[in-house]
Protein backbone atom coordinates (compact mmCIF):
# COMPACT_ATOMS: atom_id res chain seq x y z
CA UNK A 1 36.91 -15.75 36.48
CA UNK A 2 35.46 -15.50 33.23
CA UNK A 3 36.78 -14.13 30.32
CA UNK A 4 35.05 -10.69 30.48
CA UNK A 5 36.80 -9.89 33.68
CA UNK A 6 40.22 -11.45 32.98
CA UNK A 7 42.87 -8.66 32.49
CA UNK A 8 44.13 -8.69 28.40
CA UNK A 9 47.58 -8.83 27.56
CA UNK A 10 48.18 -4.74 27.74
CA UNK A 11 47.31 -5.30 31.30
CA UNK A 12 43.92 -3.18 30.96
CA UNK A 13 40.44 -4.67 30.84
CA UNK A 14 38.82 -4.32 27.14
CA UNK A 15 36.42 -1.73 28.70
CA UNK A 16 39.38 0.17 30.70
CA UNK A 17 40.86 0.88 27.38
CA UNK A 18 40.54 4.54 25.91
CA UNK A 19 38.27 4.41 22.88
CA UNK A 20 40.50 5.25 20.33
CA UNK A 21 42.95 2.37 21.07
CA UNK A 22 39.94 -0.13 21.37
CA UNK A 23 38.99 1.04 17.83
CA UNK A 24 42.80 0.27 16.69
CA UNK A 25 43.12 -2.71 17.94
CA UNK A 26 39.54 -4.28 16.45
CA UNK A 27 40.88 -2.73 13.29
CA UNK A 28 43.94 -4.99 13.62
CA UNK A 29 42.20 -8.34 11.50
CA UNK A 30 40.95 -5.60 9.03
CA UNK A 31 44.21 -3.89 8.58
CA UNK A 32 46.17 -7.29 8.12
CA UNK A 33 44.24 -7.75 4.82
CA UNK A 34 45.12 -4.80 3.41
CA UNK A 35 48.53 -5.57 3.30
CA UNK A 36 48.82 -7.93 0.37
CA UNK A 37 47.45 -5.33 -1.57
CA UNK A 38 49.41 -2.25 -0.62
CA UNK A 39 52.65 -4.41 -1.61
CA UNK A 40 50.81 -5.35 -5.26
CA UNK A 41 49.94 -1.41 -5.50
CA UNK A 42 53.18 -0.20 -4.30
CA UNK A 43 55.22 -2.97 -6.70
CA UNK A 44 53.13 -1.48 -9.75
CA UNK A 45 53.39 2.10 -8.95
CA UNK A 46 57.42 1.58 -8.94
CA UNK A 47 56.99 -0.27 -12.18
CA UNK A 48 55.58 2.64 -13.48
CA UNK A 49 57.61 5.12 -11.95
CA UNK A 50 55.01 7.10 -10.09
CA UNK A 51 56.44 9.42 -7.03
CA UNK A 52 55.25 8.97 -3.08
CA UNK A 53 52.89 11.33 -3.97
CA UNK A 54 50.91 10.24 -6.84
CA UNK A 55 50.12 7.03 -5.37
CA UNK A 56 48.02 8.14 -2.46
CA UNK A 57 46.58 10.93 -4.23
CA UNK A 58 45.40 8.36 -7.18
CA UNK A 59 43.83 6.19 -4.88
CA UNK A 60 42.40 9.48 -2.90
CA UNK A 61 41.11 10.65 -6.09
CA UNK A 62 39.53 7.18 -6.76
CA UNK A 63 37.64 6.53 -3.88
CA UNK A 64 36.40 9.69 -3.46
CA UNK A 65 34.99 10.24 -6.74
CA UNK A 66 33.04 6.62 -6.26
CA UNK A 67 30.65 8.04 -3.70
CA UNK A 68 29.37 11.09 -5.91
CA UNK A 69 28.94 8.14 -8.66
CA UNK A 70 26.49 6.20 -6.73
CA UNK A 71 24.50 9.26 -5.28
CA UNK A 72 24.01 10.43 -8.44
CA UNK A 73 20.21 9.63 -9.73
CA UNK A 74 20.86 10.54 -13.38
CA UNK A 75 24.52 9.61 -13.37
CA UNK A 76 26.86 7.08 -15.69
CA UNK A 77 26.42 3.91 -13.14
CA UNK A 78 22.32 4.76 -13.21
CA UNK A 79 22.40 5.21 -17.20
CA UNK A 80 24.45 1.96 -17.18
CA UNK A 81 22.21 -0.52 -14.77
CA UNK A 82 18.57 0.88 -15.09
């Protein structure tokens, strides 16, 4: 039997599995890294006294404002490196 066909630990062959939980559980490795730094970001933000809130929506605010950065042709990162 190889390992394509052997049953996985939930009981369900990797291809039996609905989509969404196949995409969770290949996330798992990923998700494991992030962890360090959520405790480092959470130990700082209750240094500084920021609420529940504010944490989520700083780092909401952050990455989404990165993307409009880079599309930008005539924008601070462009002025910066070319």
């Amino acid at each position: 039997m190889s390992s394509v066909d052997s049953p996985s630990p939930a009981g369900l062959a990797p291809s039996a599995r609905p989509p969404a939980l196949r995409g969770l559980l290949d996330a798992v490795p990923i998700m494991l890294g992030f962890v360090p730094f959520a405790l480092v970001l959470g130990a700082q933000a209750a240094q500084k006294g920021m609420s529940v809130v504010e944490v989520p929506l700083m780092t909401g605010l952050n990455f989404g404002a990165a993307p409009s950065l880079r599309r930008s042709r005539s924008g601070p990162l462009r002025r910066i490196f070319c």
